[in-house]
PDB file of N, CA and C in Angstrom:
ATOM      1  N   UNK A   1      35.243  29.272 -42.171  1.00  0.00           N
ATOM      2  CA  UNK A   1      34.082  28.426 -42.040  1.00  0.00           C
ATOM      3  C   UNK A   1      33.682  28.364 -40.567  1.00  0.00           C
ATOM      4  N   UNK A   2      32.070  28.237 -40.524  1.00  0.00           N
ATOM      5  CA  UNK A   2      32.050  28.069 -38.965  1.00  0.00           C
ATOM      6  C   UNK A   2      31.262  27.126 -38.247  1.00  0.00           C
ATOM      7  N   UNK A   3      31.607  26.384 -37.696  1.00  0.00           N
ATOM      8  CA  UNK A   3      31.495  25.321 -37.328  1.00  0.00           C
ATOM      9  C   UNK A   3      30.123  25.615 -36.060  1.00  0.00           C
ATOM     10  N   UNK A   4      28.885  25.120 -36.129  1.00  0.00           N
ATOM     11  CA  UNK A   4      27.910  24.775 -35.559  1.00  0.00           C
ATOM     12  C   UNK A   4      27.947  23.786 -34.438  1.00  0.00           C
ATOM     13  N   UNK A   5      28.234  23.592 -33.569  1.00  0.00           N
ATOM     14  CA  UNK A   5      28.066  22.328 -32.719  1.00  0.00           C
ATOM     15  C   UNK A   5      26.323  22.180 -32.478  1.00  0.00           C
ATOM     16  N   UNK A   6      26.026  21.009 -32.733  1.00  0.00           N
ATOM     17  CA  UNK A   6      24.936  20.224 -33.331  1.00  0.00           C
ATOM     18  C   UNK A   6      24.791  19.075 -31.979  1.00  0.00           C
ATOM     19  N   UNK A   7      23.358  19.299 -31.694  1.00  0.00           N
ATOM     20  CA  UNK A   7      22.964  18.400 -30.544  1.00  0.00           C
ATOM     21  C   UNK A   7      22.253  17.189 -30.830  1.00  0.00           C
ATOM     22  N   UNK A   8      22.747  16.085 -30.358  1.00  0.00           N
ATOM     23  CA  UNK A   8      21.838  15.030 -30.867  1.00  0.00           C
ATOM     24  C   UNK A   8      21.059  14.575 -29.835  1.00  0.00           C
ATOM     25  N   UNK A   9      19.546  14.357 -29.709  1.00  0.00           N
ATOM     26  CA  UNK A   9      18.458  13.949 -28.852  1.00  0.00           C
ATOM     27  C   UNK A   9      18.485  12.777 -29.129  1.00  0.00           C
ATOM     28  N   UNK A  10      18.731  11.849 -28.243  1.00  0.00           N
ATOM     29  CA  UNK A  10      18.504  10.448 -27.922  1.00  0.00           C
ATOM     30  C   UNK A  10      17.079  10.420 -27.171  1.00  0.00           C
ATOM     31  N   UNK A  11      16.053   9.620 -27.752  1.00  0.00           N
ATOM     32  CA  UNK A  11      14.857   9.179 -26.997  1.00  0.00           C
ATOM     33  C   UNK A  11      15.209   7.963 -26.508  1.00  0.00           C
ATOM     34  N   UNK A  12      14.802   7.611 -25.656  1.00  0.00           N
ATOM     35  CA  UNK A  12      14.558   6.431 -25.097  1.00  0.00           C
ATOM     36  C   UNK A  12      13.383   6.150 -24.135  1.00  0.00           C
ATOM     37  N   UNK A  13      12.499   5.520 -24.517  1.00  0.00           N
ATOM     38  CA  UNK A  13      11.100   5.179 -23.976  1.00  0.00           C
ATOM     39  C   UNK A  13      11.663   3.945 -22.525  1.00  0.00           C
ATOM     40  N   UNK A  14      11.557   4.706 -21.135  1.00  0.00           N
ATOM     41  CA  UNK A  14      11.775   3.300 -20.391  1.00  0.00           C
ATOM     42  C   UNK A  14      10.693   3.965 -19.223  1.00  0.00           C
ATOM     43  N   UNK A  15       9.713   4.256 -19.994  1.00  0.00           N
ATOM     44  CA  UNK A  15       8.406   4.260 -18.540  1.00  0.00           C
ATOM     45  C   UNK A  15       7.972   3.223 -18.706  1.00  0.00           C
ATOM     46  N   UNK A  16       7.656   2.381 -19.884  1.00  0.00           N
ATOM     47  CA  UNK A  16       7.049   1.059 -20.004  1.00  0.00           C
ATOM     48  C   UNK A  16       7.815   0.118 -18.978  1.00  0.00           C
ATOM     49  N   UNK A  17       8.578  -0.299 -19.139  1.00  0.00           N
ATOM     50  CA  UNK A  17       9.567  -1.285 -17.920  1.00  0.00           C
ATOM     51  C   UNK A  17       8.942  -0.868 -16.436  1.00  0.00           C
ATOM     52  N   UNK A  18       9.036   0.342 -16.197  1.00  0.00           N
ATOM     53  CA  UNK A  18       8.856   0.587 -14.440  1.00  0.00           C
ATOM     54  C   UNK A  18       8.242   0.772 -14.586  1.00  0.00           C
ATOM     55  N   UNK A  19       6.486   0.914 -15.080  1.00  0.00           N
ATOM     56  CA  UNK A  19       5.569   0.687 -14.739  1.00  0.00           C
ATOM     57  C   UNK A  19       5.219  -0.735 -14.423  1.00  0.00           C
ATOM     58  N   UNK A  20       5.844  -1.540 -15.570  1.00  0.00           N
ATOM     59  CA  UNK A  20       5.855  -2.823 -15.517  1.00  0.00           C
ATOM     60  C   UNK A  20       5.925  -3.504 -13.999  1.00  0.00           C
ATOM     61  N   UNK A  21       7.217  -3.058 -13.883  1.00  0.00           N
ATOM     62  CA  UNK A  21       7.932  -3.119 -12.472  1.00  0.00           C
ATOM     63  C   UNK A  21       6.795  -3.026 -11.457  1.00  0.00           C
ATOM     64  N   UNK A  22       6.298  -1.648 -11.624  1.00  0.00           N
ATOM     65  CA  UNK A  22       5.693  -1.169 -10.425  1.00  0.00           C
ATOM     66  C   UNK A  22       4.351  -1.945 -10.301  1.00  0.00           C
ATOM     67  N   UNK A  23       3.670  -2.778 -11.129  1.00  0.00           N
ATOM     68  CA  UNK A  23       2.325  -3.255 -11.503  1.00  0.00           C
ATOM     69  C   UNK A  23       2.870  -4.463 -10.502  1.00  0.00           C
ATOM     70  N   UNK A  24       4.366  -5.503 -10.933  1.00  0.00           N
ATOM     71  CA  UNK A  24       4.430  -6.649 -10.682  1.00  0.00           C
ATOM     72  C   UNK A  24       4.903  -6.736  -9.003  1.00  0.00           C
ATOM     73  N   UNK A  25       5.246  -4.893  -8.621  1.00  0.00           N
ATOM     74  CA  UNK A  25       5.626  -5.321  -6.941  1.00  0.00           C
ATOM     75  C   UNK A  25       4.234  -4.882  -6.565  1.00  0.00           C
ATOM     76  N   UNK A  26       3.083  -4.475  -7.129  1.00  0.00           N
ATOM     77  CA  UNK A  26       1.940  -3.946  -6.342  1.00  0.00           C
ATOM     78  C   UNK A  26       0.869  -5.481  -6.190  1.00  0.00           C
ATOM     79  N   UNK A  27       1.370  -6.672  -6.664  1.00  0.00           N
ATOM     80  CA  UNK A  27       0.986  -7.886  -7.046  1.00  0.00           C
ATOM     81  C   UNK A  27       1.472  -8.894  -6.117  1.00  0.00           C
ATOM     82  N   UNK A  28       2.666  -8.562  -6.319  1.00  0.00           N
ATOM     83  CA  UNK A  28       3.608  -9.190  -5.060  1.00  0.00           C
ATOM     84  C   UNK A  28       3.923  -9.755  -3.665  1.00  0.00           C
ATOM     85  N   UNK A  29       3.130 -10.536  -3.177  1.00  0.00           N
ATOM     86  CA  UNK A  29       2.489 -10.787  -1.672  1.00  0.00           C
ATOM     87  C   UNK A  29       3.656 -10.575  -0.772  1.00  0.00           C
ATOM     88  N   UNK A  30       4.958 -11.059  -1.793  1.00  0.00           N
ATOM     89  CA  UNK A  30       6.624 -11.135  -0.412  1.00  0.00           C
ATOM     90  C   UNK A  30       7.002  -9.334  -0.576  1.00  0.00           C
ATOM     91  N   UNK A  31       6.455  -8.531  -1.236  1.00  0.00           N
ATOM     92  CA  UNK A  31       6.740  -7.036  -1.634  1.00  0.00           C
ATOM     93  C   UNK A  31       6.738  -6.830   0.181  1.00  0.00           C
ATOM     94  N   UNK A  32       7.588  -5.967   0.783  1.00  0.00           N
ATOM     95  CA  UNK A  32       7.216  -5.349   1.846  1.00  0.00           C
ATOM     96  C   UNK A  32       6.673  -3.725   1.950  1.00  0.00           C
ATOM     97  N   UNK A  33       5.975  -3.468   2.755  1.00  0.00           N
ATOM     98  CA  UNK A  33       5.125  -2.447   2.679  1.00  0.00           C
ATOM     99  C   UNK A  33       5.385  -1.575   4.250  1.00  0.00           C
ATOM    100  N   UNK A  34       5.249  -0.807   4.334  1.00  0.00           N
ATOM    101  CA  UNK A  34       5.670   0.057   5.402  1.00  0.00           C
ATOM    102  C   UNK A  34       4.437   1.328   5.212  1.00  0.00           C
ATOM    103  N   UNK A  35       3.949   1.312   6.594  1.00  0.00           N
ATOM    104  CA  UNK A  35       3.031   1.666   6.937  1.00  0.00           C
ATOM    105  C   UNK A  35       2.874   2.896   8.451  1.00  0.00           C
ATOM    106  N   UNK A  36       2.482   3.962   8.265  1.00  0.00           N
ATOM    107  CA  UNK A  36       2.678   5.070   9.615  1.00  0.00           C
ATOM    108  C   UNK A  36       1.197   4.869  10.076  1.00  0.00           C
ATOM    109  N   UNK A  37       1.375   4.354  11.695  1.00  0.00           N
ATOM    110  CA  UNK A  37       0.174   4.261  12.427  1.00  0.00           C
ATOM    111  C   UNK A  37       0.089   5.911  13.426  1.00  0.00           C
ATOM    112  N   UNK A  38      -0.519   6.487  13.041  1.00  0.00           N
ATOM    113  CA  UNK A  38      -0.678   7.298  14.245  1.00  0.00           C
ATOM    114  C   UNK A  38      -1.736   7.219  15.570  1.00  0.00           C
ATOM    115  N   UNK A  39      -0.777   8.113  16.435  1.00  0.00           N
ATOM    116  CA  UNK A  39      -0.697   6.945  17.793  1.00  0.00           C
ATOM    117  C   UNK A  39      -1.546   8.951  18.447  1.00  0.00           C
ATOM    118  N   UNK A  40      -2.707   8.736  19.455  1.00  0.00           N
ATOM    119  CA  UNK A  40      -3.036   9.454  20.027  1.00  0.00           C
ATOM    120  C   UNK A  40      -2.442  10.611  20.295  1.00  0.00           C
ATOM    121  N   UNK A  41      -2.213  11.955  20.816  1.00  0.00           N
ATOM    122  CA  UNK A  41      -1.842  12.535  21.570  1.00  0.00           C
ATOM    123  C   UNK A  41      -0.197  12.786  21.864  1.00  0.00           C
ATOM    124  N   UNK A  42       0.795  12.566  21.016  1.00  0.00           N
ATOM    125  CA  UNK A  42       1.783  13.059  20.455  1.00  0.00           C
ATOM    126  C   UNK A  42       1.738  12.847  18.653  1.00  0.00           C
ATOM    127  N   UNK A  43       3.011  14.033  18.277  1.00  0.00           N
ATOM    128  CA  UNK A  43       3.071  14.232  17.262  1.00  0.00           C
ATOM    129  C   UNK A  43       3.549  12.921  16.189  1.00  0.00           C
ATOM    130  N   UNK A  44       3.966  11.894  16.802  1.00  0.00           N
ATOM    131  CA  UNK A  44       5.145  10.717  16.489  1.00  0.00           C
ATOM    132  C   UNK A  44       4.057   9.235  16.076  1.00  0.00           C
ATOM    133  N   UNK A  45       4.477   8.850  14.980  1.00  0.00           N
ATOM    134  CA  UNK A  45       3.947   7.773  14.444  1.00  0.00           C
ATOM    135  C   UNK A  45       4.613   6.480  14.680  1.00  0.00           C
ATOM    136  N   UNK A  46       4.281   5.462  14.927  1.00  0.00           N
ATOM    137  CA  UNK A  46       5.406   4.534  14.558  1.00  0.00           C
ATOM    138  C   UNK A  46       5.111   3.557  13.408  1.00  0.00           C
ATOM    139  N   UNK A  47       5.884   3.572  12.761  1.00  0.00           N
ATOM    140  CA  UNK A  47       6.086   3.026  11.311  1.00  0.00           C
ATOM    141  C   UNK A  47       6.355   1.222  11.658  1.00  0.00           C
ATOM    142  N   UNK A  48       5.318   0.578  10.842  1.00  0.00           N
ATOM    143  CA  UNK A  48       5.235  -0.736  10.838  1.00  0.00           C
ATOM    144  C   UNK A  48       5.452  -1.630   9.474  1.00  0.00           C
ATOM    145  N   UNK A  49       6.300  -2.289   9.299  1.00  0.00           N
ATOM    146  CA  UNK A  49       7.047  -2.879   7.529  1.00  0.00           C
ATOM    147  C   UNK A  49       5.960  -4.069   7.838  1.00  0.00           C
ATOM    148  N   UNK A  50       5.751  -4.831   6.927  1.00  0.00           N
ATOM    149  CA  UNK A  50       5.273  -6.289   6.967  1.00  0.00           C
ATOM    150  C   UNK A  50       5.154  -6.586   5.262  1.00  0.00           C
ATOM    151  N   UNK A  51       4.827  -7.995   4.948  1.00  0.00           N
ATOM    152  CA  UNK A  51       5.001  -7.752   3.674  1.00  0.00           C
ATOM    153  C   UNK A  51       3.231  -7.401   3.336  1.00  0.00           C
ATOM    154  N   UNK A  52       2.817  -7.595   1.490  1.00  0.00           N
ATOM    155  CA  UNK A  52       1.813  -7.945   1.177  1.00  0.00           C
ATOM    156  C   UNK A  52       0.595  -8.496   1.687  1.00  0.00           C
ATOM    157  N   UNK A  53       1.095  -9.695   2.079  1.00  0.00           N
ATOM    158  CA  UNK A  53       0.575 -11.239   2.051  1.00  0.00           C
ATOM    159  C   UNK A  53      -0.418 -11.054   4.121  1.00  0.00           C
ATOM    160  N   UNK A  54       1.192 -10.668   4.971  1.00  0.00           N
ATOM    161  CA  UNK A  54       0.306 -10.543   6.028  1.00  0.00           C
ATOM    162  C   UNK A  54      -0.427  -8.856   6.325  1.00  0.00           C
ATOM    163  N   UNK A  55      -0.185  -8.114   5.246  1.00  0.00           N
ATOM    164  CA  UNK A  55      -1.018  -7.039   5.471  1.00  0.00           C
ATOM    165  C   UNK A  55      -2.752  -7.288   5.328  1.00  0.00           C
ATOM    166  N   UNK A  56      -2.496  -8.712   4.150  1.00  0.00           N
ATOM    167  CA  UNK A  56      -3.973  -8.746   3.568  1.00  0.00           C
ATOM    168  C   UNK A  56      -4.672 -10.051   4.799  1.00  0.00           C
ATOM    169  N   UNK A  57      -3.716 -10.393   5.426  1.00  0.00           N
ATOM    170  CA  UNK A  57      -3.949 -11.154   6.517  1.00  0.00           C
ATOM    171  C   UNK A  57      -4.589 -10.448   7.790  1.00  0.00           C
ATOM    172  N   UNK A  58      -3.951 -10.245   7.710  1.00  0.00           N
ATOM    173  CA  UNK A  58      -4.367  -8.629   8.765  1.00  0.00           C
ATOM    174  C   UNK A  58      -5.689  -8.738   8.611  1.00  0.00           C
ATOM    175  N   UNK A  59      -6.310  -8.013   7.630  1.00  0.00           N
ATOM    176  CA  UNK A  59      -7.375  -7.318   6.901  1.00  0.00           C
ATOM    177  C   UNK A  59      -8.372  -8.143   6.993  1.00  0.00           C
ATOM    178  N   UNK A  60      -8.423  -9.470   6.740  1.00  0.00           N
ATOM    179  CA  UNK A  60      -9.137 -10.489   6.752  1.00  0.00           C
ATOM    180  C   UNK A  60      -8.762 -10.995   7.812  1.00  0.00           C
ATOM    181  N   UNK A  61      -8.536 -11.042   8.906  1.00  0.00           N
ATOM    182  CA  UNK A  61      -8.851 -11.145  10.281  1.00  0.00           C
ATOM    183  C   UNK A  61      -9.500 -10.598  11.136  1.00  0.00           C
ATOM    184  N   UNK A  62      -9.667  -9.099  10.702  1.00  0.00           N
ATOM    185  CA  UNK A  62     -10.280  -8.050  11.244  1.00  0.00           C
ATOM    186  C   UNK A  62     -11.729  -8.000  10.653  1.00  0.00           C
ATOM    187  N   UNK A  63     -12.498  -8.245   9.267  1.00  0.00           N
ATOM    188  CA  UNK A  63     -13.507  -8.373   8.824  1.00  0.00           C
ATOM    189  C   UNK A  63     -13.958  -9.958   9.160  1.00  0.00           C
ATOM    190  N   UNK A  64     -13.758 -10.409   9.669  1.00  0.00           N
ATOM    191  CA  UNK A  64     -13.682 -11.883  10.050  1.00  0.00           C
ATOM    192  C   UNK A  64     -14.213 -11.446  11.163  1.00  0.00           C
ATOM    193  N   UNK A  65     -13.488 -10.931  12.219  1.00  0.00           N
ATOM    194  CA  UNK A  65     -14.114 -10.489  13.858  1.00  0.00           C
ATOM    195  C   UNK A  65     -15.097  -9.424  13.575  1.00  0.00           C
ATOM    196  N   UNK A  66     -15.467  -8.630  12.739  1.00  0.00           N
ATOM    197  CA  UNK A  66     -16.563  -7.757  12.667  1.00  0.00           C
ATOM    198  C   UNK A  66     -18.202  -8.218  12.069  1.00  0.00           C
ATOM    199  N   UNK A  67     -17.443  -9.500  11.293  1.00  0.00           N
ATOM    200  CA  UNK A  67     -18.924 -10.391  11.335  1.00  0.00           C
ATOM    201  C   UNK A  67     -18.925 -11.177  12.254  1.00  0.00           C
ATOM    202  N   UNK A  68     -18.399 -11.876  13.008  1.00  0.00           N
ATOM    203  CA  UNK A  68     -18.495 -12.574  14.208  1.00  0.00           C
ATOM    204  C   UNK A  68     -19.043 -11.492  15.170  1.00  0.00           C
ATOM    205  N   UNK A  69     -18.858 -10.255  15.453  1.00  0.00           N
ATOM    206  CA  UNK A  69     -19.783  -9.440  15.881  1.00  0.00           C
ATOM    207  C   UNK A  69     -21.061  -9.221  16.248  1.00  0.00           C
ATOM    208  N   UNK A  70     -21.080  -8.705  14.742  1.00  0.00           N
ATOM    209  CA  UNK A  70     -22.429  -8.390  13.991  1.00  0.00           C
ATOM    210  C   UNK A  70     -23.291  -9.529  13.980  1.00  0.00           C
ATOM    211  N   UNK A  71     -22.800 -10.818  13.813  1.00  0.00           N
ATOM    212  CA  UNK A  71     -23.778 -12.372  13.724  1.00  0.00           C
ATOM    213  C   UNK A  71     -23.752 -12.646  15.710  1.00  0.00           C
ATOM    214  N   UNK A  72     -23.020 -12.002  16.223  1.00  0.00           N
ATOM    215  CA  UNK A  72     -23.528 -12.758  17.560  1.00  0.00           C
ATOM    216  C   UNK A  72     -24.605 -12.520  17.978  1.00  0.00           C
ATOM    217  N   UNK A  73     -25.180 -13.721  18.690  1.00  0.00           N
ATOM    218  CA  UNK A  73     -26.734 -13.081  19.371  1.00  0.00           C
ATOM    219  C   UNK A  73     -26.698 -12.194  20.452  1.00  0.00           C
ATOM    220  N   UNK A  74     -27.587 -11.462  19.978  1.00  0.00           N
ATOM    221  CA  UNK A  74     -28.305 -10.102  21.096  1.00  0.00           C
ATOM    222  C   UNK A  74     -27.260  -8.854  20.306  1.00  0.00           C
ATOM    223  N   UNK A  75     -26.668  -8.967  19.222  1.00  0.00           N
ATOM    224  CA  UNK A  75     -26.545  -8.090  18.719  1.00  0.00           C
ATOM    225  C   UNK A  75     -27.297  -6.660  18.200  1.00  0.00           C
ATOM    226  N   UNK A  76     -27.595  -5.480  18.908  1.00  0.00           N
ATOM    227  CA  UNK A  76     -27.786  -4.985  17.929  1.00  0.00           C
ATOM    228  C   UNK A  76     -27.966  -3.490  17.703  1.00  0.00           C
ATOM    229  N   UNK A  77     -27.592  -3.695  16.257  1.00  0.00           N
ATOM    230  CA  UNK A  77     -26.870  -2.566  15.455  1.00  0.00           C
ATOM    231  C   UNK A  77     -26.960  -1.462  15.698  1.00  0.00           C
ATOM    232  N   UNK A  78     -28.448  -0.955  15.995  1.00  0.00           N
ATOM    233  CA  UNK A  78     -29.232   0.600  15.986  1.00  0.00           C
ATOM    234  C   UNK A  78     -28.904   0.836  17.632  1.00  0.00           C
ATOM    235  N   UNK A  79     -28.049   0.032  18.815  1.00  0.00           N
ATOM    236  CA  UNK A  79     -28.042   0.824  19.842  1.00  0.00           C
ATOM    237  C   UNK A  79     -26.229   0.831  20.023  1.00  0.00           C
ATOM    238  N   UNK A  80     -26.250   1.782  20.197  1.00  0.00           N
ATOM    239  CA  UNK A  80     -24.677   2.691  20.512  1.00  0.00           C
ATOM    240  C   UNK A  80     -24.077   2.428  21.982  1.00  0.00           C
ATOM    241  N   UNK A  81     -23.375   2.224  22.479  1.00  0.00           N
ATOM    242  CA  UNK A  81     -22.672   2.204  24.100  1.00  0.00           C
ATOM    243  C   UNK A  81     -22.330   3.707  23.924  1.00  0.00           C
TER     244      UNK A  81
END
């Protein structure tokens, strides 16, 4: 008699979970985030962590000073330095 060795396929569905995962750290304001600034005139970046929360701080500090800009008087737009 001759004996077949017989493979058994186990499925297991676990993309659902880490997507999950990945949805609830992209949500996450304490998530930390790490970021490569490149820097002029060498090849070398330097890499900056911070979390979520003050990245979006950041962001809205900076569009904050670009309408304070744009709204100051004698602004204006159409002449270039």
């Amino acid at each position: 008699m001759l004996l077949i060795p017989t493979l058994a396929i186990l499925v297991v569905q676990v993309e659902q979970p880490i997507v999950v995962e990945g949805e609830r750290l992209k949500r996450d304001p304490a998530a930390v985030v790490c970021k490569a600034d490149a820097k002029t005139n060498t090849r070398f970046s330097k890499r900056t962590c911070r979390t979520r929360a003050e990245w979006q701080q950041i962001a809205e500090q900076g569009r904050r000073d670009a309408e304070d800009m744009i709204n100051k008087p004698g602004f204006d737009s159409r002449r270039s330095n």
